[in-house]
Protein backbone atom coordinates (compact mmCIF):
# COMPACT_ATOMS: atom_id res chain seq x y z
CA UNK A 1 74.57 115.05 200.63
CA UNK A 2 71.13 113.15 200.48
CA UNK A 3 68.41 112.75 198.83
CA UNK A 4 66.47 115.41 200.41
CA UNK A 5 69.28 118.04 200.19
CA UNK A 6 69.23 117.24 196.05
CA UNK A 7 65.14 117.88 196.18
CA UNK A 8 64.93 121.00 197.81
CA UNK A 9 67.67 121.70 195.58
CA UNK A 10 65.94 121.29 192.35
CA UNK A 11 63.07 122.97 193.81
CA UNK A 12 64.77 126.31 194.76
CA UNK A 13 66.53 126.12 191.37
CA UNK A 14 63.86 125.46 189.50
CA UNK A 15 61.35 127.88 191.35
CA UNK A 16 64.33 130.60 190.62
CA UNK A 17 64.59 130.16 187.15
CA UNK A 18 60.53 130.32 186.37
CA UNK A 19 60.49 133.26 188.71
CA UNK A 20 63.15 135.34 186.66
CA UNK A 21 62.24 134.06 183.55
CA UNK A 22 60.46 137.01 181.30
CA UNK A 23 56.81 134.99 180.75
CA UNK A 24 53.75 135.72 181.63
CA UNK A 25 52.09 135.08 184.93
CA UNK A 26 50.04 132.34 183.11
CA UNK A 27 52.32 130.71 181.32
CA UNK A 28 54.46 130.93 184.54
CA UNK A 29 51.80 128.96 186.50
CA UNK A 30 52.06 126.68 183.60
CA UNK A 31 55.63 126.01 183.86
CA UNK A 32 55.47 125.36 187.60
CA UNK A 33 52.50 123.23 187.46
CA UNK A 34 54.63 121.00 185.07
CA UNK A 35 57.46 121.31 187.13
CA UNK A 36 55.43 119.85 190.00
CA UNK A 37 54.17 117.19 188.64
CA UNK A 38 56.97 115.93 186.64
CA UNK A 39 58.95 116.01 190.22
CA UNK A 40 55.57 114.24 191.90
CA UNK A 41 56.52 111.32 189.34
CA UNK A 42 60.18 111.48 190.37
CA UNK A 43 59.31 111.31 193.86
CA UNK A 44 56.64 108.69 193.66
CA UNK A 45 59.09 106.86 191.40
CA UNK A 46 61.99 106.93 193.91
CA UNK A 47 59.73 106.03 196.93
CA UNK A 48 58.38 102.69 194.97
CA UNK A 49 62.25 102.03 193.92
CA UNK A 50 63.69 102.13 197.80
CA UNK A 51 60.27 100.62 198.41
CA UNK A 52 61.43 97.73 196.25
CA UNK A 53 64.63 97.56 197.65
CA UNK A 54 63.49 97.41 201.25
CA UNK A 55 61.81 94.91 200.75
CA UNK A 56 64.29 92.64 198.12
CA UNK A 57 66.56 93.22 200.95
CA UNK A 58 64.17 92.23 203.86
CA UNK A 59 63.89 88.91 202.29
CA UNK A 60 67.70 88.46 201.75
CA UNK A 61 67.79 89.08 205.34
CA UNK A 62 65.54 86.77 206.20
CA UNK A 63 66.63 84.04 203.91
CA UNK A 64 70.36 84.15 205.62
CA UNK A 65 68.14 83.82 209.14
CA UNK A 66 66.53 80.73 208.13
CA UNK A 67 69.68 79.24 206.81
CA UNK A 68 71.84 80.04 210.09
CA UNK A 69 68.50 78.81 212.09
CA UNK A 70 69.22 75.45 210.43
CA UNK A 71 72.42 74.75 210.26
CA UNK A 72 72.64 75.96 213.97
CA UNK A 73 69.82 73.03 214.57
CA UNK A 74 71.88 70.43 212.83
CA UNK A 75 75.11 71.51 214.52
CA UNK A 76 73.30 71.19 217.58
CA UNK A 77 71.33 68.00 217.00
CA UNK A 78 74.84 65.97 215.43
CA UNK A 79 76.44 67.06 218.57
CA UNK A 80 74.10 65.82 221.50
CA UNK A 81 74.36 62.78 219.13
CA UNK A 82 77.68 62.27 219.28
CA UNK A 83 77.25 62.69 223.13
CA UNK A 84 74.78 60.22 223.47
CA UNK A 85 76.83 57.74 221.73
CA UNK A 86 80.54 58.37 223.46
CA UNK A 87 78.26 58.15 226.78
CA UNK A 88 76.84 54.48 225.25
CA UNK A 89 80.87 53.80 224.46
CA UNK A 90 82.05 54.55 228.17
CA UNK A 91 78.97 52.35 229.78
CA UNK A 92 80.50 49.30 226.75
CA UNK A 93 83.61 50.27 228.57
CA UNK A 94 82.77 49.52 232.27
């Protein structure tokens, strides 16, 4: 189940209830205007939460890129070095 099954959910349950609740029409439009917005601030609080999250992760993953960039760089630089220098040993050698 996700997030969007829970909101239409709510909706339909809480449309239902108003509906067959014994108020008035106004007070009924009442009701369902402060059902609507109090779900507006839900949603708009839920989107800037993943929001958040997106991005708090989108720097985690781009931290761990930078750090495998690097150590990939000095794995790659300490072996040409040690290259270089066993091809200086075998020239000593000759």
């Amino acid at each position: 189940m996700n997030a969007k099954d829970v909101l239409i959910g709510v909706v339909i349950g809480a449309v239902t209830m108003l509906l067959t609740a014994p108020i008035s029409g106004k007070n009924m439009r009442g009701e369902l205007n402060d059902q609507t917005a109090r779900l507006k601030n839900k949603t708009a609080n839920g989107l800037k939460n993943v929001a958040e999250q997106s991005n708090q992760a989108g720097g985690q993953a781009q931290n761990a890129a930078n750090q495998m960039n690097q150590t990939t760089a000095e794995t790659a630089e300490r072996f040409l070095n040690e290259l270089t220098s066993s091809g200086n040993e075998d020239r000593t050698r000759e």
